[in-house]
PDB file of N, CA and C in Angstrom:
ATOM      1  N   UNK A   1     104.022  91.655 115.116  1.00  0.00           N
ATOM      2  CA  UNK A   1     103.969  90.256 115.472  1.00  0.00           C
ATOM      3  C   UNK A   1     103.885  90.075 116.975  1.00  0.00           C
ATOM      4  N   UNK A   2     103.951  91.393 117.635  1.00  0.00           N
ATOM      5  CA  UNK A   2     104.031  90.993 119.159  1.00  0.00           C
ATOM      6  C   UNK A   2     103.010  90.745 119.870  1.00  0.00           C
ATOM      7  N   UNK A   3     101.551  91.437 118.820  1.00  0.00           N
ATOM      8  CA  UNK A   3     100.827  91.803 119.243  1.00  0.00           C
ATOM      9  C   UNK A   3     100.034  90.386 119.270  1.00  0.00           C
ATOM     10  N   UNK A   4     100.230  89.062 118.019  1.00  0.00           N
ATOM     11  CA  UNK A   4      99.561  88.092 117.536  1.00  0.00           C
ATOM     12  C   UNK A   4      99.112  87.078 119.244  1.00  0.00           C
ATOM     13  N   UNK A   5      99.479  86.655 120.188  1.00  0.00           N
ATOM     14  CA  UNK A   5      99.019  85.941 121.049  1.00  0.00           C
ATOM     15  C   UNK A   5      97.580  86.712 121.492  1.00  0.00           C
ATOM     16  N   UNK A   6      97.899  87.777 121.665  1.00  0.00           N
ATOM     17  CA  UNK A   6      96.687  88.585 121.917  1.00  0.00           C
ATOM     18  C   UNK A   6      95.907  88.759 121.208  1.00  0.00           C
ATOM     19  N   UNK A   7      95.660  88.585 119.809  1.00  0.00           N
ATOM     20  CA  UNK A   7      94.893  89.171 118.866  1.00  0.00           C
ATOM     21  C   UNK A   7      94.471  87.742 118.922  1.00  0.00           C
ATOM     22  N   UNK A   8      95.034  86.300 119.058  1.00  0.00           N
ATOM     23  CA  UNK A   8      94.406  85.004 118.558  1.00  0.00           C
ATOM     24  C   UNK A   8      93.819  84.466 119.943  1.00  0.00           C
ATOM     25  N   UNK A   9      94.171  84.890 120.739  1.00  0.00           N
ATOM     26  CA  UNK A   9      93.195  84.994 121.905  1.00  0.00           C
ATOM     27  C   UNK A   9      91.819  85.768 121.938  1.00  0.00           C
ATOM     28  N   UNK A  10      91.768  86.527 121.723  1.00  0.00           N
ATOM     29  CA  UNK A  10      90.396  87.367 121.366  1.00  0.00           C
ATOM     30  C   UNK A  10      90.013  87.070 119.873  1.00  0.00           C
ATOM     31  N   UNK A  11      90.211  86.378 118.905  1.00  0.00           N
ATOM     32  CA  UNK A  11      90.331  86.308 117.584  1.00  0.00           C
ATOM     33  C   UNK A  11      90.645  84.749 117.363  1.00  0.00           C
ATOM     34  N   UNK A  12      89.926  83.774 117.708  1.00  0.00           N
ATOM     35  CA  UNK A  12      90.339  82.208 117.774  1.00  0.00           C
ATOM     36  C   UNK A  12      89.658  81.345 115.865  1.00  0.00           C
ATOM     37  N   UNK A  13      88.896  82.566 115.600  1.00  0.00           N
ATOM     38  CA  UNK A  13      88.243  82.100 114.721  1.00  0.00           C
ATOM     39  C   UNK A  13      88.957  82.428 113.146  1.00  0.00           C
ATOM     40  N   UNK A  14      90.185  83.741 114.002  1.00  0.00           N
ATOM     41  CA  UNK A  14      91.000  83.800 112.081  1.00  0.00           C
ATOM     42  C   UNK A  14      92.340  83.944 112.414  1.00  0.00           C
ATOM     43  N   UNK A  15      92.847  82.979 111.330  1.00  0.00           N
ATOM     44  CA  UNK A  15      94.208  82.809 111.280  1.00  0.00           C
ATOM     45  C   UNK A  15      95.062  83.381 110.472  1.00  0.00           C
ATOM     46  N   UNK A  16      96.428  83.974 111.625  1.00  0.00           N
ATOM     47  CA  UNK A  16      97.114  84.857 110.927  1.00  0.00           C
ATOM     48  C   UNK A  16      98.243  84.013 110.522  1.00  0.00           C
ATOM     49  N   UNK A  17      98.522  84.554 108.925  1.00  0.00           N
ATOM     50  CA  UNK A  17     100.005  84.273 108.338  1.00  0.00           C
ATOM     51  C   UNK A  17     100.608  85.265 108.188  1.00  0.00           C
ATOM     52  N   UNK A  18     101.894  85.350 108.683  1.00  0.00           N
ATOM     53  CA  UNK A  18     103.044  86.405 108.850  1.00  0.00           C
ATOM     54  C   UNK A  18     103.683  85.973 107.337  1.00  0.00           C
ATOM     55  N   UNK A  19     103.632  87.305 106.495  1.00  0.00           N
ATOM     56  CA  UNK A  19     104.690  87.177 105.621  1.00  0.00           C
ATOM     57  C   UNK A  19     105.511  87.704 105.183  1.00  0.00           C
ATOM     58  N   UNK A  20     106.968  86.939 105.278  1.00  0.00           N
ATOM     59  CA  UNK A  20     108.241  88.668 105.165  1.00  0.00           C
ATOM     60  C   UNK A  20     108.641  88.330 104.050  1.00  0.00           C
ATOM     61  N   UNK A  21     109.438  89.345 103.399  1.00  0.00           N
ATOM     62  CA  UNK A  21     109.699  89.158 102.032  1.00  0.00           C
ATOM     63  C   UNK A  21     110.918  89.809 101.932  1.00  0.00           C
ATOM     64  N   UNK A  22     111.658  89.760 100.591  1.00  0.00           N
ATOM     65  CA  UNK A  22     113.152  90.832 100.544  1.00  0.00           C
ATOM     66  C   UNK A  22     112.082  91.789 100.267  1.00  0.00           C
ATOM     67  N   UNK A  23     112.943  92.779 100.123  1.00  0.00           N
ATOM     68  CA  UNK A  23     112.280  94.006 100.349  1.00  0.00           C
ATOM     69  C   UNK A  23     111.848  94.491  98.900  1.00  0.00           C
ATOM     70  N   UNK A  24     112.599  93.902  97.605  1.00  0.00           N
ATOM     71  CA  UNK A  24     111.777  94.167  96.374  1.00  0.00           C
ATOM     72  C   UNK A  24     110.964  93.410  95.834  1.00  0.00           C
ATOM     73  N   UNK A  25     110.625  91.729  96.479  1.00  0.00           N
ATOM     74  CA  UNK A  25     110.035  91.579  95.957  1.00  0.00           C
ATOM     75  C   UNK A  25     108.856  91.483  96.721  1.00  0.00           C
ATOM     76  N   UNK A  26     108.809  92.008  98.220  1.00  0.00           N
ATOM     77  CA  UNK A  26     107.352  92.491  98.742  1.00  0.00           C
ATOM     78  C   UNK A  26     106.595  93.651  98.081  1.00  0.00           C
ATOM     79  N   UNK A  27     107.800  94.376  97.552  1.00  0.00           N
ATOM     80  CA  UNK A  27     107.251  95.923  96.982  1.00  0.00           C
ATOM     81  C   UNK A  27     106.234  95.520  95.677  1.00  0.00           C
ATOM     82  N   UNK A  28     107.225  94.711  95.328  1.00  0.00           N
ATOM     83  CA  UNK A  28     106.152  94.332  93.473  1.00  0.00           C
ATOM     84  C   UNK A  28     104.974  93.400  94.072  1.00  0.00           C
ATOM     85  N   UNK A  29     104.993  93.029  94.738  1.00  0.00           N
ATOM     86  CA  UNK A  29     103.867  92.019  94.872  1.00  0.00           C
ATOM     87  C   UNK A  29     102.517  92.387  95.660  1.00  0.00           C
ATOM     88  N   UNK A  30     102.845  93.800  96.656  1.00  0.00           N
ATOM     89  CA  UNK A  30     102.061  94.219  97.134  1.00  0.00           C
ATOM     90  C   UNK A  30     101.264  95.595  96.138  1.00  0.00           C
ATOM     91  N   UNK A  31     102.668  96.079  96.163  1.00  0.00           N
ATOM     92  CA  UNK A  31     101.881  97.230  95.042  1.00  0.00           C
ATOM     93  C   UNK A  31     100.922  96.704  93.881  1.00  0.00           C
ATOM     94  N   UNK A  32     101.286  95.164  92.930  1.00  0.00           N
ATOM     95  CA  UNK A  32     100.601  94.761  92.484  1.00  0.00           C
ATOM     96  C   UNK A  32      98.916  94.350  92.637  1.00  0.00           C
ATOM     97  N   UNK A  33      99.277  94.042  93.684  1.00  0.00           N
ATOM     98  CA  UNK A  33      97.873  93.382  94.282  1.00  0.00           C
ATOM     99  C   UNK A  33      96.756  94.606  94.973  1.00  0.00           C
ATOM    100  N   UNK A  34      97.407  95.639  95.466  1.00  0.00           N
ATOM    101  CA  UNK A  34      96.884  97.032  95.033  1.00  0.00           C
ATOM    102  C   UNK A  34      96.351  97.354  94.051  1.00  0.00           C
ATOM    103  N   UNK A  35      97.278  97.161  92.994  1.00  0.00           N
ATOM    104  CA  UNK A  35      96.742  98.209  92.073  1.00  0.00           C
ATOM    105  C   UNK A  35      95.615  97.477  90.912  1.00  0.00           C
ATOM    106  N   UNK A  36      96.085  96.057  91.027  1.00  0.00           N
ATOM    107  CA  UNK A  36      94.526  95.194  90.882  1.00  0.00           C
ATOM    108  C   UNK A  36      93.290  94.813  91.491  1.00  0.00           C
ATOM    109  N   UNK A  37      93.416  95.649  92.735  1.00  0.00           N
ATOM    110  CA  UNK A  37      92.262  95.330  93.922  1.00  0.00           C
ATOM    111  C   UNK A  37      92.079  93.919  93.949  1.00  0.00           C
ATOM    112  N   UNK A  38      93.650  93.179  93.966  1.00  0.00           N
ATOM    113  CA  UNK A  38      93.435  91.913  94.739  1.00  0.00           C
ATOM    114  C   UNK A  38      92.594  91.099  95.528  1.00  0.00           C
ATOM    115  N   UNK A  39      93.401  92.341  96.864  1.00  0.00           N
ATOM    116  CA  UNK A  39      92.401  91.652  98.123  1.00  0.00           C
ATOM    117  C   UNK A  39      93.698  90.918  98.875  1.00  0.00           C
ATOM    118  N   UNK A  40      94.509  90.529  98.238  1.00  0.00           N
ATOM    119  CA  UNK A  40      95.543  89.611  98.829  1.00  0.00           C
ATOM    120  C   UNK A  40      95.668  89.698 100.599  1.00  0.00           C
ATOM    121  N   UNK A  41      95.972  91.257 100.929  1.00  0.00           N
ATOM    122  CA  UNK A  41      96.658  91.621 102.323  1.00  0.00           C
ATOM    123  C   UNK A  41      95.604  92.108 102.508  1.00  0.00           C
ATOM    124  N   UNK A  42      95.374  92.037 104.186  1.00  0.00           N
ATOM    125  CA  UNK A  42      94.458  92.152 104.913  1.00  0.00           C
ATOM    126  C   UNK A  42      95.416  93.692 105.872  1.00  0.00           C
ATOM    127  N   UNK A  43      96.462  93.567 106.342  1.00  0.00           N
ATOM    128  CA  UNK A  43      97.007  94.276 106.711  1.00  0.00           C
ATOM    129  C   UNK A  43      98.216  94.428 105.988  1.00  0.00           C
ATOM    130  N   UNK A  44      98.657  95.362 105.749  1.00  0.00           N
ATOM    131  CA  UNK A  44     100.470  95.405 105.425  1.00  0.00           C
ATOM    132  C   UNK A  44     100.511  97.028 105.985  1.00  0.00           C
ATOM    133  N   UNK A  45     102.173  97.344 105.787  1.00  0.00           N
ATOM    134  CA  UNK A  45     102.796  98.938 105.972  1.00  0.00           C
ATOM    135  C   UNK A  45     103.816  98.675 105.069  1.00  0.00           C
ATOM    136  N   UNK A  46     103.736 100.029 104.648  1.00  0.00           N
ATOM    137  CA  UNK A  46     104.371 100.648 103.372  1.00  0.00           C
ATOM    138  C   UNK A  46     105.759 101.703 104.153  1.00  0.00           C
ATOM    139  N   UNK A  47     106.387 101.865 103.216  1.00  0.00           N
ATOM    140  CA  UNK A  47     107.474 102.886 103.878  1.00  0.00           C
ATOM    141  C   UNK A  47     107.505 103.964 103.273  1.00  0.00           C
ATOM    142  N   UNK A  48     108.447 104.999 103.371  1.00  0.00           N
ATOM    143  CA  UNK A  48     108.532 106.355 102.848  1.00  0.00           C
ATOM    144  C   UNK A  48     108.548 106.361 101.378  1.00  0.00           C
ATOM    145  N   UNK A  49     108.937 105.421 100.675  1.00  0.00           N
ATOM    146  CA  UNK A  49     109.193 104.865  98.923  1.00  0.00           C
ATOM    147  C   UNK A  49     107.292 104.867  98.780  1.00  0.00           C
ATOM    148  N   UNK A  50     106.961 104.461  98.775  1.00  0.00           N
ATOM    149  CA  UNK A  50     105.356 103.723  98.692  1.00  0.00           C
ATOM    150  C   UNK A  50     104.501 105.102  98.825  1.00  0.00           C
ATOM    151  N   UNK A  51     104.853 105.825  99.694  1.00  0.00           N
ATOM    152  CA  UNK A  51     103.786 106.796 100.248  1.00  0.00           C
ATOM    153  C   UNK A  51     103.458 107.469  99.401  1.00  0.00           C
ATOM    154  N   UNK A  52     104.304 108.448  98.800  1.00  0.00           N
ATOM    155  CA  UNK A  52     104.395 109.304  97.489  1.00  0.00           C
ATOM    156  C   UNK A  52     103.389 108.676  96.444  1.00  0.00           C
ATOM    157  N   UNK A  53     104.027 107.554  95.474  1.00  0.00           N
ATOM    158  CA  UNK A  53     103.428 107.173  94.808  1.00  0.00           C
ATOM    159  C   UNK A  53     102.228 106.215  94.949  1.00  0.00           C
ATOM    160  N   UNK A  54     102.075 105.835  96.140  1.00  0.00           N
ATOM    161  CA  UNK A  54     100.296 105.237  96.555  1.00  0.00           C
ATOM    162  C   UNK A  54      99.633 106.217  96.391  1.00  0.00           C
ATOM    163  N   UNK A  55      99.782 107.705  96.920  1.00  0.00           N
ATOM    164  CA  UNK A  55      99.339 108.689  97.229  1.00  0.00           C
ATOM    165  C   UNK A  55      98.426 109.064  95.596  1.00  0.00           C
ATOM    166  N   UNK A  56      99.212 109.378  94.888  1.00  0.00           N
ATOM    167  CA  UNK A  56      99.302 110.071  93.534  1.00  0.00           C
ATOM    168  C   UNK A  56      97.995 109.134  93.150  1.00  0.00           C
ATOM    169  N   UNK A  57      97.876 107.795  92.857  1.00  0.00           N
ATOM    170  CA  UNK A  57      97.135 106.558  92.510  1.00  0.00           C
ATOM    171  C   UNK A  57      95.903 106.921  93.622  1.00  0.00           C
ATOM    172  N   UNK A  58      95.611 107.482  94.402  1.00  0.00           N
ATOM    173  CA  UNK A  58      94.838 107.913  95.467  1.00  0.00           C
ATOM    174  C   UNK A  58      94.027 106.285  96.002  1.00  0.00           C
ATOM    175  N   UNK A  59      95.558 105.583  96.243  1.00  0.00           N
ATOM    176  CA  UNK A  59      95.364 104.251  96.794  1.00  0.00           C
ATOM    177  C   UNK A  59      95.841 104.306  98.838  1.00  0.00           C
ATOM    178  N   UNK A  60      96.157 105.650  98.720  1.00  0.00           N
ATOM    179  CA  UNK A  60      95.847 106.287 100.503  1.00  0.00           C
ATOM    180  C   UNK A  60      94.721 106.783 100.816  1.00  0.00           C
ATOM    181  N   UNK A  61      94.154 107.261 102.059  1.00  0.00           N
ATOM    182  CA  UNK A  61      93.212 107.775 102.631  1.00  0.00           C
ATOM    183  C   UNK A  61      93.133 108.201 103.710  1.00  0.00           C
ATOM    184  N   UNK A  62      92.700 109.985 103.902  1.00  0.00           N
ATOM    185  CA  UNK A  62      93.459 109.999 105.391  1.00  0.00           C
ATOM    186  C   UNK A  62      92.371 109.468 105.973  1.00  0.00           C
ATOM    187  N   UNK A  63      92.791 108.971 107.418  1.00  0.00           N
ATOM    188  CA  UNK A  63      92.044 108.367 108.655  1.00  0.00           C
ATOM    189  C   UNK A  63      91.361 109.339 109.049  1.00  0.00           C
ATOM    190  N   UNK A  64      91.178 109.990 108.721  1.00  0.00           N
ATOM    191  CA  UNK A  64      90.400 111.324 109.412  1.00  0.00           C
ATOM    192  C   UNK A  64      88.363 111.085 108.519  1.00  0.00           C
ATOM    193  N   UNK A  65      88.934 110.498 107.103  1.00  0.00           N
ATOM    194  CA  UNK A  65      87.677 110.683 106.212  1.00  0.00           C
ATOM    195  C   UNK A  65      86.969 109.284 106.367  1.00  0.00           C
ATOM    196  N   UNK A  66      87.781 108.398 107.052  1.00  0.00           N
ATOM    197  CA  UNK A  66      86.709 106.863 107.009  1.00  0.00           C
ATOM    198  C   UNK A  66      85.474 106.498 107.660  1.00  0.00           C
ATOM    199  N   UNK A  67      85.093 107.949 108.190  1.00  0.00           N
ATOM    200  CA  UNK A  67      83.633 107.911 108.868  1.00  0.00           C
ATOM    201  C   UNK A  67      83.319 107.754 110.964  1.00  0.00           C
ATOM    202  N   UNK A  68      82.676 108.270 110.920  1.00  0.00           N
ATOM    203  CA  UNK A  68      82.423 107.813 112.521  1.00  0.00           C
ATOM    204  C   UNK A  68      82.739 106.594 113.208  1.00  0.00           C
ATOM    205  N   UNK A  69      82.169 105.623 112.664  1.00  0.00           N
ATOM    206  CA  UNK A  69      82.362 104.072 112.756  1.00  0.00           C
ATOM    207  C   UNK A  69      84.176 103.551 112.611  1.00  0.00           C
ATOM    208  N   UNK A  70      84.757 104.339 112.290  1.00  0.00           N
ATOM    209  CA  UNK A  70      86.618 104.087 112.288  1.00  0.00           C
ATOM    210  C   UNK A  70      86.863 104.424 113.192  1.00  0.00           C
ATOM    211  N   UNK A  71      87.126 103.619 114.371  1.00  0.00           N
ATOM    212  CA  UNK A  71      88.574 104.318 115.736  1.00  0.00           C
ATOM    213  C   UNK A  71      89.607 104.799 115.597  1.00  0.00           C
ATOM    214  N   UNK A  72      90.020 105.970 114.793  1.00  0.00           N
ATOM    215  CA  UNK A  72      91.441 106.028 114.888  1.00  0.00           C
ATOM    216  C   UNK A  72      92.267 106.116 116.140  1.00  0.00           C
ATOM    217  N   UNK A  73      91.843 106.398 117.333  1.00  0.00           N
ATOM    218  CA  UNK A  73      92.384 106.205 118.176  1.00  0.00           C
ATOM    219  C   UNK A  73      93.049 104.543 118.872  1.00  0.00           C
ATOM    220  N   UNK A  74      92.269 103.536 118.080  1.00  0.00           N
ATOM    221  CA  UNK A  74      92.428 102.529 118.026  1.00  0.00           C
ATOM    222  C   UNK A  74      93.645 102.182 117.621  1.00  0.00           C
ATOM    223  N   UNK A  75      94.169 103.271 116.901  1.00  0.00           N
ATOM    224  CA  UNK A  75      95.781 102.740 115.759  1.00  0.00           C
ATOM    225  C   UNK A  75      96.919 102.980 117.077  1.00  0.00           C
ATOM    226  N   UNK A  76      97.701 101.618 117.208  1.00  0.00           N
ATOM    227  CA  UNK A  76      98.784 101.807 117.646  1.00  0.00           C
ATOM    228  C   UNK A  76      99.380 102.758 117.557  1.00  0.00           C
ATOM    229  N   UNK A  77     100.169 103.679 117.886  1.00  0.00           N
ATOM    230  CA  UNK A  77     100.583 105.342 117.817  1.00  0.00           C
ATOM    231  C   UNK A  77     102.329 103.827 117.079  1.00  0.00           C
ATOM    232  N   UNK A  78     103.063 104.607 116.553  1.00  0.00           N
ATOM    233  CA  UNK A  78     104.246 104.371 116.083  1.00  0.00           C
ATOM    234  C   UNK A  78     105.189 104.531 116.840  1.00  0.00           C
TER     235      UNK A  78
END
């Protein structure tokens, strides 16, 4: 969220909604919308619970395989 003045400054044309949730019922609602190819989230992060089993569903991908055209250097480091 720190990043949002900056991103809607360079980005005037799309609007971001921040959405927090308890923590189980972001889990069901995101994993859901995953695993129906929603579309819902444009961005989210998952935690150490999620990884495993996104993984298995091969609903991850390493950054390494998304092609030339992906910056990974672009990704905020953690």
């Amino acid at each position: 969220q720190k990043l949002t003045d900056d991103f809607t400054k360079a980005n005037p044309d799309i609007q971001l909604n921040w959405v927090t949730l308890e923590e189980n019922v972001l889990r069901e609602r995101v994993t859901t919308d995953i695993a129906t190819k929603g579309g819902q989230y444009d961005v989210l992060t998952i935690g150490t619970y999620e990884v495993p089993i996104w993984a298995k569903q091969s609903w991850l991908l390493p950054l390494e395989k998304l092609g030339d055209d992906y910056d990974v250097k672009d990704i905020i480091p953690a």
